[in-house]
Protein backbone atom coordinates (compact mmCIF):
# COMPACT_ATOMS: atom_id res chain seq x y z
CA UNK A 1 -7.71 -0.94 -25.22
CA UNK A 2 -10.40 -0.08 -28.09
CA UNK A 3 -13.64 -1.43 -27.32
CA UNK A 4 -16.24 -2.00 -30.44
CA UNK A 5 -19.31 0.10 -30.28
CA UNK A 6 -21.93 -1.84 -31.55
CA UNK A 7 -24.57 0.65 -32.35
CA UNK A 8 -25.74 4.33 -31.29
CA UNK A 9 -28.97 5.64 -30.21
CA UNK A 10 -29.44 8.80 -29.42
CA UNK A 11 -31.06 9.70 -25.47
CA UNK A 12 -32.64 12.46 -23.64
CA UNK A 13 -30.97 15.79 -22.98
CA UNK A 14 -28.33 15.97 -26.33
CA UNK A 15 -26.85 12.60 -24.81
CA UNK A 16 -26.19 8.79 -26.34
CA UNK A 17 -26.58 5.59 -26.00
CA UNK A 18 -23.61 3.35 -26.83
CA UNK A 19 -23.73 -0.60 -27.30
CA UNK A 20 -19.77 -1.23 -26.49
CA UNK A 21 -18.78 -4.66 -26.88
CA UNK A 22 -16.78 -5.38 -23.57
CA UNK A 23 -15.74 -9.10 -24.71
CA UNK A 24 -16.80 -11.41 -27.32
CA UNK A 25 -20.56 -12.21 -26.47
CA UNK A 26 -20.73 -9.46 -23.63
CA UNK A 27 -21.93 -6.15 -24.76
CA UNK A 28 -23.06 -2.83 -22.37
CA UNK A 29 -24.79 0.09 -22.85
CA UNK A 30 -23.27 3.61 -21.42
CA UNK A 31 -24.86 7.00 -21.72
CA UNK A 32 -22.74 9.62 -22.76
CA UNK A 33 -22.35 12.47 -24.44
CA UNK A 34 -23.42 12.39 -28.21
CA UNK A 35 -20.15 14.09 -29.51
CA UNK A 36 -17.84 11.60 -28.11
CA UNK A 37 -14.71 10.27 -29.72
CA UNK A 38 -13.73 6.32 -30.07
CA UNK A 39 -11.08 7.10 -26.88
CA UNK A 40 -13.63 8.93 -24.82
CA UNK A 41 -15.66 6.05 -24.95
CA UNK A 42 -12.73 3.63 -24.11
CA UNK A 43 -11.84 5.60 -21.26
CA UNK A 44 -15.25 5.17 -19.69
CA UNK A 45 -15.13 1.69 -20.56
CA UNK A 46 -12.01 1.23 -19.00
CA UNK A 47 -13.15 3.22 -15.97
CA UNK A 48 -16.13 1.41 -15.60
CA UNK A 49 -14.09 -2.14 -15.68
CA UNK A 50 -11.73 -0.61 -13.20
CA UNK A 51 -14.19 0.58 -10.43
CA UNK A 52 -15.76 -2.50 -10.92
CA UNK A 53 -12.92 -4.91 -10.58
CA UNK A 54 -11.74 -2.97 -7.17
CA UNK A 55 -15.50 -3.16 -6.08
CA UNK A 56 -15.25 -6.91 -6.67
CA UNK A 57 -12.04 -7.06 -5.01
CA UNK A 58 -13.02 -5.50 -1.74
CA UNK A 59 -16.16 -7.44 -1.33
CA UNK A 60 -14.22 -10.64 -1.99
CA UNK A 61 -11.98 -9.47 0.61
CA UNK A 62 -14.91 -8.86 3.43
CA UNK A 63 -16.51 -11.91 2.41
CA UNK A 64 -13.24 -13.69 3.48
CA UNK A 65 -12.68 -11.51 6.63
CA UNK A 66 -16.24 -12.64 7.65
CA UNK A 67 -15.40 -16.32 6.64
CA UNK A 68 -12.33 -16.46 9.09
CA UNK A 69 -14.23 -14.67 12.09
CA UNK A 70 -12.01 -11.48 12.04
CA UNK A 71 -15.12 -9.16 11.32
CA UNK A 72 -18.95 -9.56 11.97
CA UNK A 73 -21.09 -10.05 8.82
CA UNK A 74 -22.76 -6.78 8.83
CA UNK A 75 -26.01 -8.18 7.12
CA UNK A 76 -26.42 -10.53 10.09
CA UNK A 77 -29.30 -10.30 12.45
CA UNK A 78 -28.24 -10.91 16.17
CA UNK A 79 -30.77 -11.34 19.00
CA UNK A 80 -28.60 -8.72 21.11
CA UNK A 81 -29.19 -5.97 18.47
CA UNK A 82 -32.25 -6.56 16.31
């Protein structure tokens, strides 16, 4: 997929920032490197998207492990083990 880039400005150490729109009204800003082509940036966009959807997935998936009692909520404070 070819994501827009908004705007450049350039960053510390021969890098860039990009403004990429992601979706209509949702824009982010990556730092990469200043010589980058339209696909390099749409890799890393598509990257980023992709760790983050499996991120979402798995925490979705321990939230509902903790809901049905199958593991311990790991941010929970018992008296046994403070």
């Amino acid at each position: 997929m070819t994501y827009q880039i908004i705007s450049t400005t350039p960053a510390a150490r021969g890098l860039t920032y990009y403004k990429v729109e992601i979706t209509e009204g949702e824009c982010r800003i990556f730092k990469y490197e200043s010589n980058a082509s339209q696909e390099d940036i749409d890799n890393l966009v598509t990257e980023t998207l992709q760790v983050e959807s499996e991120f979402a997935a798995r925490e979705a998936e321990l939230k509902q492990l903790i809901a049905d009692g199958i593991v311990e909520d790991p941010l929970l404070i018992r008296e046994d083990n403070p």
